[in-house]
C-alpha atoms as a PDB file:
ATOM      1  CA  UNK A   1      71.838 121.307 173.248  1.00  0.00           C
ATOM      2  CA  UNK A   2      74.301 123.342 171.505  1.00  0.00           C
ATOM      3  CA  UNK A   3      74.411 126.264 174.356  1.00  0.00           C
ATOM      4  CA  UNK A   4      74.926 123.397 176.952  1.00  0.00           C
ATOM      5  CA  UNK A   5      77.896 121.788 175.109  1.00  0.00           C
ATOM      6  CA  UNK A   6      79.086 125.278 175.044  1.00  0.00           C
ATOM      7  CA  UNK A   7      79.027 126.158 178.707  1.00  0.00           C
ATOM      8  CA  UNK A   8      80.539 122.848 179.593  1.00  0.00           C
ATOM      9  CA  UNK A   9      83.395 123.224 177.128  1.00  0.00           C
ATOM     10  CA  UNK A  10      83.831 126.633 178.643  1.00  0.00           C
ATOM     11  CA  UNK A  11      84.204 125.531 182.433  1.00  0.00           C
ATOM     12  CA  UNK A  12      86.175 122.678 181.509  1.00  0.00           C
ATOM     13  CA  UNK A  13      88.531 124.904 179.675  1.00  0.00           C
ATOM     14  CA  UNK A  14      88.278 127.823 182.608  1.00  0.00           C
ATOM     15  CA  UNK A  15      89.576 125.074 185.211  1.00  0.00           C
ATOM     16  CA  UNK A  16      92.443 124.044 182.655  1.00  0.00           C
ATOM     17  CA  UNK A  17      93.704 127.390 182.063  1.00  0.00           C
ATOM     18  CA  UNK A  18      97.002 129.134 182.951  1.00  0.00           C
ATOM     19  CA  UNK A  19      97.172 132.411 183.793  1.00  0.00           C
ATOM     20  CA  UNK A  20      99.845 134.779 182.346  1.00  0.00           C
ATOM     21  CA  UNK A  21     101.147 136.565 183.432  1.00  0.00           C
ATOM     22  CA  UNK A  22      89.238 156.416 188.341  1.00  0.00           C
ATOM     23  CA  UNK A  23      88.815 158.537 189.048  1.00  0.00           C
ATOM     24  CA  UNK A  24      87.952 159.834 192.433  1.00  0.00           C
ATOM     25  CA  UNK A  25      85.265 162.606 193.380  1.00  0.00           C
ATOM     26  CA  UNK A  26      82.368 163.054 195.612  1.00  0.00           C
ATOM     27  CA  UNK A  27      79.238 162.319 194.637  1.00  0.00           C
ATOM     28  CA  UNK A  28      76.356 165.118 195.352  1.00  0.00           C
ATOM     29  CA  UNK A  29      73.158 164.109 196.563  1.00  0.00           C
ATOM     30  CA  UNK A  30      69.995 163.552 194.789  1.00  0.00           C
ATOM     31  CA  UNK A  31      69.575 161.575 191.735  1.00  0.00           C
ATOM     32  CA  UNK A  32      72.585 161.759 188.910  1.00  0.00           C
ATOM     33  CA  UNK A  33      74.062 159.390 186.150  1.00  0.00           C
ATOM     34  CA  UNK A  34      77.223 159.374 184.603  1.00  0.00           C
ATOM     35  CA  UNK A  35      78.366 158.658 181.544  1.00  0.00           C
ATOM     36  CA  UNK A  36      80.928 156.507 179.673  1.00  0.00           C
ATOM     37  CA  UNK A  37      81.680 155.466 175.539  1.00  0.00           C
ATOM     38  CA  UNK A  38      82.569 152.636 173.796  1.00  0.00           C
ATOM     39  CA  UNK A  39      83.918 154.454 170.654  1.00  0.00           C
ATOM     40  CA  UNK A  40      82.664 156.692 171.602  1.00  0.00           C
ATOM     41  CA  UNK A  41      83.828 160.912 172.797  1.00  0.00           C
ATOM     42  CA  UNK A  42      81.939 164.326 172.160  1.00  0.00           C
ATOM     43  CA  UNK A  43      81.240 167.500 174.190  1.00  0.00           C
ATOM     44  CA  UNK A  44      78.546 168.379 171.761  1.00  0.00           C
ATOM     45  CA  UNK A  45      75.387 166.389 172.864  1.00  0.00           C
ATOM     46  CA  UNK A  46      72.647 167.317 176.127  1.00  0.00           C
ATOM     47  CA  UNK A  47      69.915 165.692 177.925  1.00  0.00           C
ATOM     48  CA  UNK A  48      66.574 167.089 178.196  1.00  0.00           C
ATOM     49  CA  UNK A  49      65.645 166.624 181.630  1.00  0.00           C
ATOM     50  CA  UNK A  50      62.820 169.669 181.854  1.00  0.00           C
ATOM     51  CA  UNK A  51      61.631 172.928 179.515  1.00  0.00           C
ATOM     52  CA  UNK A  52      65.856 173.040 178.767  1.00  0.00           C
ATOM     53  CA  UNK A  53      68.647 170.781 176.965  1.00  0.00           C
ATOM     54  CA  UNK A  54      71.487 170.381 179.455  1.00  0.00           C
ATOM     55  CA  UNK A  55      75.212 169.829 178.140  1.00  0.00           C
ATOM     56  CA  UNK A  56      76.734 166.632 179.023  1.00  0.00           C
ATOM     57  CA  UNK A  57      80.082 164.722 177.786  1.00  0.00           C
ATOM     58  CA  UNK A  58      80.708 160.991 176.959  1.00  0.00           C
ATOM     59  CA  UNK A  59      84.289 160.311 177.524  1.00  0.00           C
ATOM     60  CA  UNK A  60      85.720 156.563 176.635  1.00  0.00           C
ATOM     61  CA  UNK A  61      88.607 156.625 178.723  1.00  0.00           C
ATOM     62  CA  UNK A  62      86.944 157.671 182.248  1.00  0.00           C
ATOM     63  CA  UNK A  63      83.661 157.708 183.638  1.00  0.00           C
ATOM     64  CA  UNK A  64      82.464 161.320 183.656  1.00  0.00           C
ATOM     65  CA  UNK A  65      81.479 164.083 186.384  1.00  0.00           C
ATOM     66  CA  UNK A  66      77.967 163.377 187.546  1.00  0.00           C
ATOM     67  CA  UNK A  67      74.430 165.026 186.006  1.00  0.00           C
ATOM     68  CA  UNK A  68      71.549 166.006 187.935  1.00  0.00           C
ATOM     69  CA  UNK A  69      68.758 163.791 187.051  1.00  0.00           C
ATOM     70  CA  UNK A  70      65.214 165.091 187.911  1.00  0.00           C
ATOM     71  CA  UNK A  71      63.172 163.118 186.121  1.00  0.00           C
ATOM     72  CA  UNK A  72      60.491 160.015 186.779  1.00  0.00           C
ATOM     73  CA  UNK A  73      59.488 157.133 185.013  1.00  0.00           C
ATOM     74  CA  UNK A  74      59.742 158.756 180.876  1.00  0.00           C
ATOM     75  CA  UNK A  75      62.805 157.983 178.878  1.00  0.00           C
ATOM     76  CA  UNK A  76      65.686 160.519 179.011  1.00  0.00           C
ATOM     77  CA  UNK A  77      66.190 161.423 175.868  1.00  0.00           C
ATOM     78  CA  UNK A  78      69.690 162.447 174.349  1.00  0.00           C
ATOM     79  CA  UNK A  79      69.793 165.175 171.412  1.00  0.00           C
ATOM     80  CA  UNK A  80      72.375 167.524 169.437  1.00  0.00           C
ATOM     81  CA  UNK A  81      71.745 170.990 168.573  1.00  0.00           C
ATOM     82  CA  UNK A  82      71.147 171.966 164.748  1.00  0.00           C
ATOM     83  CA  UNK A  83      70.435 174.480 162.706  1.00  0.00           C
ATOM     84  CA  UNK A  84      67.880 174.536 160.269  1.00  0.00           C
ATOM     85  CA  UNK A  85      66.977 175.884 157.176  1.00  0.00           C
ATOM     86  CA  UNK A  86      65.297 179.055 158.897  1.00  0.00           C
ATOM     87  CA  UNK A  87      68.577 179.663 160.743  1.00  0.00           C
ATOM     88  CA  UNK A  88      66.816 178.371 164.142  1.00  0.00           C
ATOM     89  CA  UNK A  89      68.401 176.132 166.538  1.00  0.00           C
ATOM     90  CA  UNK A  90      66.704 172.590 166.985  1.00  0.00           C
ATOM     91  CA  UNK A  91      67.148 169.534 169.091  1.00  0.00           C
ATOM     92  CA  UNK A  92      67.526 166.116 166.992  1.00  0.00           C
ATOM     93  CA  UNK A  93      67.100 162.844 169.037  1.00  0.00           C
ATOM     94  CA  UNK A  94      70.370 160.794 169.238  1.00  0.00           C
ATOM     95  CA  UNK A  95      69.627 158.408 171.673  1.00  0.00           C
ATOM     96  CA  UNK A  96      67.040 157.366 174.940  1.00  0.00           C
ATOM     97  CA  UNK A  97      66.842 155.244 177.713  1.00  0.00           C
ATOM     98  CA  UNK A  98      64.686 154.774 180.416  1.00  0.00           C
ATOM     99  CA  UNK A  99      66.260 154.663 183.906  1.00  0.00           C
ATOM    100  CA  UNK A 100      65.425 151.794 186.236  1.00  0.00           C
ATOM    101  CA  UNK A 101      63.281 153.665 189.018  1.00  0.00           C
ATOM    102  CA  UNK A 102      64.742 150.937 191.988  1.00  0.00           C
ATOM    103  CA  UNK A 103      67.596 153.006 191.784  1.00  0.00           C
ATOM    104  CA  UNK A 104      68.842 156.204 192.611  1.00  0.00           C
ATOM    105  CA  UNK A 105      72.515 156.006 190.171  1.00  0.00           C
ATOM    106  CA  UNK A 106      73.032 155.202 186.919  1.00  0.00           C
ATOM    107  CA  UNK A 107      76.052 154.738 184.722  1.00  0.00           C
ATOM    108  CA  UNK A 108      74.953 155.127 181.404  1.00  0.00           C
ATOM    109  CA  UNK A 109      77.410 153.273 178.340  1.00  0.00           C
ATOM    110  CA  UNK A 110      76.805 154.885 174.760  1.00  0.00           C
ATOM    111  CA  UNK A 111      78.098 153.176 172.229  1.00  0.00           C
ATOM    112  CA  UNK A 112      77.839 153.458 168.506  1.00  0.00           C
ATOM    113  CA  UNK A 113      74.587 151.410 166.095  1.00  0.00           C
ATOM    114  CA  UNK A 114      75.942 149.927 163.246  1.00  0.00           C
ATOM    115  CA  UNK A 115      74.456 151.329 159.888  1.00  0.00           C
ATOM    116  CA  UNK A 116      72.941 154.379 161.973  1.00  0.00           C
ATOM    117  CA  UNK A 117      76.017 157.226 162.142  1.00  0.00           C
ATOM    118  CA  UNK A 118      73.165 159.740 163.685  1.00  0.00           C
ATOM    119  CA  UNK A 119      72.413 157.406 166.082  1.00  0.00           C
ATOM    120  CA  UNK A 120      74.034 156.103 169.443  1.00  0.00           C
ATOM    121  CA  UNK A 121      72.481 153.111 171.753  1.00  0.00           C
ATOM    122  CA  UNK A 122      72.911 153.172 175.396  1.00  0.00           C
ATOM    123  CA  UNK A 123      73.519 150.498 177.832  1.00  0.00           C
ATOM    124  CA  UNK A 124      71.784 151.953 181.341  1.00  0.00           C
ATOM    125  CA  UNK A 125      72.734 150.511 184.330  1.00  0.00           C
ATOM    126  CA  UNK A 126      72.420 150.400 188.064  1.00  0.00           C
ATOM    127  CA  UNK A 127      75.121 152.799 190.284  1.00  0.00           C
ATOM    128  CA  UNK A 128      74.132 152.729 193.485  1.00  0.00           C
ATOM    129  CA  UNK A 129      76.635 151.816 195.933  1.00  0.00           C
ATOM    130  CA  UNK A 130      74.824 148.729 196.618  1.00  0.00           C
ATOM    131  CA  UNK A 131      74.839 147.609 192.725  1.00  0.00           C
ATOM    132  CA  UNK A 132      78.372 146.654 192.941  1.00  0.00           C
ATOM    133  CA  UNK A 133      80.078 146.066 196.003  1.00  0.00           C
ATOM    134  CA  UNK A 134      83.920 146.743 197.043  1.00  0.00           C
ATOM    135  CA  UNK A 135      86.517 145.098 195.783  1.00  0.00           C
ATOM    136  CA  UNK A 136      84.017 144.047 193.266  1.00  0.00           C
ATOM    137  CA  UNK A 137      83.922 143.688 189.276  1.00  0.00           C
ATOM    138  CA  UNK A 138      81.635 144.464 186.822  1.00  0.00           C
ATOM    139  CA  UNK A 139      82.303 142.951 183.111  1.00  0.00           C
ATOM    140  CA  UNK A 140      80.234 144.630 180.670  1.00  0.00           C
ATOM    141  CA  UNK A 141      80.281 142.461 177.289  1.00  0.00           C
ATOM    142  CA  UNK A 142      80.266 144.968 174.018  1.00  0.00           C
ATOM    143  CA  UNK A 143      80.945 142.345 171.636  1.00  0.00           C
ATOM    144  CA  UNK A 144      78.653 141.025 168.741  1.00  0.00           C
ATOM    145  CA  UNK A 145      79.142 137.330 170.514  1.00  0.00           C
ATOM    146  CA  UNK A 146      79.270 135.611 173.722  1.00  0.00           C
ATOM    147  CA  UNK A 147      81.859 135.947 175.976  1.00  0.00           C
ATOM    148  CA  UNK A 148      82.917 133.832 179.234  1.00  0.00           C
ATOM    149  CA  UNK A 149      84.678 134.942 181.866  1.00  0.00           C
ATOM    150  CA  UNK A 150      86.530 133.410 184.714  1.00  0.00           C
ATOM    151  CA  UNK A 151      87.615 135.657 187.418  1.00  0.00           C
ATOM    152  CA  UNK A 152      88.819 134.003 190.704  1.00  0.00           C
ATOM    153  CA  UNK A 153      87.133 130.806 190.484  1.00  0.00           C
ATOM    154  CA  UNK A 154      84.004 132.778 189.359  1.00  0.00           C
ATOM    155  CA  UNK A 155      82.263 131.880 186.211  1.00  0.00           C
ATOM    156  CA  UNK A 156      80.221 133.477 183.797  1.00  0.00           C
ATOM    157  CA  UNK A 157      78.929 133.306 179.912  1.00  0.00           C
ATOM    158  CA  UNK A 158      77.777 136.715 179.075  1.00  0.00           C
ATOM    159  CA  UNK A 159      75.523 137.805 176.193  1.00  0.00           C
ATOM    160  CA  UNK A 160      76.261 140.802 173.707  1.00  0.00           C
ATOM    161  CA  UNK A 161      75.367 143.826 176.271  1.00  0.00           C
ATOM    162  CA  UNK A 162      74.941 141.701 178.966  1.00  0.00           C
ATOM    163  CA  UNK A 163      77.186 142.162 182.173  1.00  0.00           C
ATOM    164  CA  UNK A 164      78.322 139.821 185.036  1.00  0.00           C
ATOM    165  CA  UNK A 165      79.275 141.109 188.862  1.00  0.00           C
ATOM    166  CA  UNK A 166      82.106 139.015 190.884  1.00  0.00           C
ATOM    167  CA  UNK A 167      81.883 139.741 193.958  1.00  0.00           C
ATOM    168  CA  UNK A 168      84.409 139.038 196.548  1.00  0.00           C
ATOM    169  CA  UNK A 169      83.548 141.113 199.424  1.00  0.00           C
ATOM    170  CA  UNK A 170      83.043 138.269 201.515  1.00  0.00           C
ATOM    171  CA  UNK A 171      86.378 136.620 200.312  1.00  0.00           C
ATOM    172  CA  UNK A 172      88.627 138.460 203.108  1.00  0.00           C
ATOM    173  CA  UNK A 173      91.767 136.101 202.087  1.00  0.00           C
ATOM    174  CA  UNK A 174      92.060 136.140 198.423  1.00  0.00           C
ATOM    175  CA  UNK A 175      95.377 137.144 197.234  1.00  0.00           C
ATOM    176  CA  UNK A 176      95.445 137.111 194.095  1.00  0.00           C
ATOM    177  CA  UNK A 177      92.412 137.128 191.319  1.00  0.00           C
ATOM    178  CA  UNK A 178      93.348 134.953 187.915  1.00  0.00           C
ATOM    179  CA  UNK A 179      91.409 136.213 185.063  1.00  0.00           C
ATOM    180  CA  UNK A 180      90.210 134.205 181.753  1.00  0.00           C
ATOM    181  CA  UNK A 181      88.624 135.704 178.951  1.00  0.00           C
ATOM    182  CA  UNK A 182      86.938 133.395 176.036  1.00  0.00           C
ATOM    183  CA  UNK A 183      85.247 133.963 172.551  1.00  0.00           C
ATOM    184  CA  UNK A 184      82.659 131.097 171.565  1.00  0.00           C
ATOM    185  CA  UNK A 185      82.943 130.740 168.107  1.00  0.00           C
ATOM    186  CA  UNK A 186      80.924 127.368 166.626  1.00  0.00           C
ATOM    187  CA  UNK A 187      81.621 124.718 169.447  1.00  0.00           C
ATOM    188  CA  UNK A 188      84.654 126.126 170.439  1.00  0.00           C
ATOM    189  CA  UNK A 189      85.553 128.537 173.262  1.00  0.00           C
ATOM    190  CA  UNK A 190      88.624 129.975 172.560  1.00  0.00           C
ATOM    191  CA  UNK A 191      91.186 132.076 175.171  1.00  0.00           C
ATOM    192  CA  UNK A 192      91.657 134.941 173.793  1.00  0.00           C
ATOM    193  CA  UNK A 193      93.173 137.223 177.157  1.00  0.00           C
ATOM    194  CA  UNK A 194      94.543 136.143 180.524  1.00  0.00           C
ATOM    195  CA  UNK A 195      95.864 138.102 183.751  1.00  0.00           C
ATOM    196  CA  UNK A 196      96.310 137.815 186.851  1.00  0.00           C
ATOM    197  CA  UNK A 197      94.750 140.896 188.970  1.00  0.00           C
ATOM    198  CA  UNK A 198      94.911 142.007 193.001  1.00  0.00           C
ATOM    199  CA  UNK A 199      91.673 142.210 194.958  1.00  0.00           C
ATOM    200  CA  UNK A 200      91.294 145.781 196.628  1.00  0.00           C
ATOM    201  CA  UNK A 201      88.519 146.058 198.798  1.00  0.00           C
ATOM    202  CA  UNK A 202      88.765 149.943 198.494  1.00  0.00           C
ATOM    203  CA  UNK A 203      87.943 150.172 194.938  1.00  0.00           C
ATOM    204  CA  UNK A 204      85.196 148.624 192.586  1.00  0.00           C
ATOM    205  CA  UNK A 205      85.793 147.976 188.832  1.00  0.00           C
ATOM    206  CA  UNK A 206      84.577 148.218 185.793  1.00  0.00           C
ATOM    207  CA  UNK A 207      85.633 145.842 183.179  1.00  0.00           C
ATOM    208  CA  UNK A 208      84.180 146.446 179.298  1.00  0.00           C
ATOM    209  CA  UNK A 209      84.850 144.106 176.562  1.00  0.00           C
ATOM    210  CA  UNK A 210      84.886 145.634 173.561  1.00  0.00           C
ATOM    211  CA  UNK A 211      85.804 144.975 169.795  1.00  0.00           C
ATOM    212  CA  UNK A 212      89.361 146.608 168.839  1.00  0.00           C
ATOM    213  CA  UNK A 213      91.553 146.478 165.676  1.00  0.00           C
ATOM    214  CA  UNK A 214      94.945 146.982 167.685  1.00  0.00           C
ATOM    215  CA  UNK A 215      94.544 143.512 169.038  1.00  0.00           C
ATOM    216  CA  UNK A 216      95.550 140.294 167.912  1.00  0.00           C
ATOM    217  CA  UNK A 217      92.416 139.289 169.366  1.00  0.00           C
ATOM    218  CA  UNK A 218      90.085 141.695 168.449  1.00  0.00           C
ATOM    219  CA  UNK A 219      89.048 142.569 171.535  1.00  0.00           C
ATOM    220  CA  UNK A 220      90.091 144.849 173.943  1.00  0.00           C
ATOM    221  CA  UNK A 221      90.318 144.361 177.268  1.00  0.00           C
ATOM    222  CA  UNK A 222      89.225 147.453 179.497  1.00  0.00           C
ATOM    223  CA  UNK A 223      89.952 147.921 183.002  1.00  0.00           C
ATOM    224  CA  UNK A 224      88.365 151.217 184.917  1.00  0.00           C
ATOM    225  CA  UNK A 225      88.616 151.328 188.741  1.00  0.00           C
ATOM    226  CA  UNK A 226      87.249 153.973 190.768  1.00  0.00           C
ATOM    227  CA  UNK A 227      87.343 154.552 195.122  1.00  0.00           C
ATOM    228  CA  UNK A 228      84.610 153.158 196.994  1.00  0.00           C
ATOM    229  CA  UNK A 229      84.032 156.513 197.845  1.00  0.00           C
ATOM    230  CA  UNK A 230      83.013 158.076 195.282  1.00  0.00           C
ATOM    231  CA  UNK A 231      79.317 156.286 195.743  1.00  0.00           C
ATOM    232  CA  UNK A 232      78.487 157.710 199.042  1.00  0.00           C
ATOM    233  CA  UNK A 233      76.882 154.916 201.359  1.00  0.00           C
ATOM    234  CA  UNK A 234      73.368 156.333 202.231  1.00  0.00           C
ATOM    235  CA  UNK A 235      71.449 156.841 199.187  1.00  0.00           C
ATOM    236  CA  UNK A 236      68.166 158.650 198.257  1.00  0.00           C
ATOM    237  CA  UNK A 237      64.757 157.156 198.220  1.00  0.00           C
ATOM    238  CA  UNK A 238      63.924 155.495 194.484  1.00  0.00           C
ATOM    239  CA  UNK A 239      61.503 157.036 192.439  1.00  0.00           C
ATOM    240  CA  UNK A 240      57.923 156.450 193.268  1.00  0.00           C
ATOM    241  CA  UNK A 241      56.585 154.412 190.631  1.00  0.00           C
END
């Protein structure tokens, strides 16, 4: 009863509201992910993907460059190189995931646990150029509470790590895209960012919502766009399962 109060308080307050007012490069073929942080920035980590760790980088400002991925179905696991007591170099596990076989791109989001500072979670999800379409939006929802989101008309509560595509590829005279962010907090949804954006069918965006101590809010806001592009088209077969 509670979550149903919740969501209508949140579309009636979506439908009151005012608004206020990438990083292109070709993709290679095969299988690849990239990578992105939330808090998150090293050099220092690889992948093993085979008999041999492969460097990688987690940037939180830009997706990365593309890494081959070669594997199947078993979870890609993430390590940093040590030394031990012997003076030999070892891997340590700092994170895994395993990679949705339907698809062919990822875009893996690390982020940090709480409580584990050796650790780091991922967030894997679907690339392809099918997964998100042009002039499309992706919010990603990094915060330890739900989230709505009203983008155009379109509405959506999402869940802690949960995500929410708007599409308007079919929506040829849109001109301009008001955006409403809430925080539910008790029975209350509260407004906590507003925008207005432009719809450009030659990019597709990525939108992560994310906790922040430079806001009055405490939540940031981040927008990453990138050329249609950059996904080619035609894409590889999945991995058999």
């Amino acid at each position: 009863m509670k979550s149903n109060s919740l969501t209508a308080l949140f579309l009636l307050l979506s439908g009151l509201a005012l608004p206020l007012g990438a990083q292109p490069s070709a993709a290679p073929t095969g299988r690849h992910f990239r990578t992105i942080g939330v808090g998150v920035n090293t050099t220092e980590l690889f992948y093993q993907d085979g008999a041999n760790p492969e460097p990688f980088s987690i940037d939180s400002d830009r997706r990365s460059v593309f890494f081959e991925y070669k594997g199947g179905l078993a979870p890609l696991v993430f390590v940093k190189m040590k030394t031990n007591a012997d003076g030999k170099k070892i891997t340590v596990p700092v994170a895994q995931v395993t990679l949705d076989p339907a698809f062919t791109r990822w875009l893996l989001i690390f982020h940090p646990i709480p409580n584990q500072p050796e650790k780091l979670g991922v967030v894997a999800l679907d690339d392809d150029a099918r997964s998100v379409p042009p002039g499309g939006y992706r919010f990603v929802n990094f915060l330890p509470i739900q989230a709505g989101v009203v983008l155009g008309g379109k509405k959506q509560i999402i869940s802690p790590q949960g995500s929410f595509i708007a599409d308007f590829s079919t929506e040829k005279n849109t001109a301009v895209l008001p955006l409403q962010v809430y925080l539910f907090k008790g029975d209350s949804a509260i407004p906590i960012y507003s925008n207005v954006w432009a719809p450009d069918a030659r990019k597709r965006s990525l939108v992560l919502l994310i906790p922040s101590n430079e806001t009055p809010s405490g939540v940031d806001v981040k927008y990453l766009s990138e050329s249609v592009n950059v996904i080619p088209a035609e894409e590889p077969k999945p991995i058999k399962q």
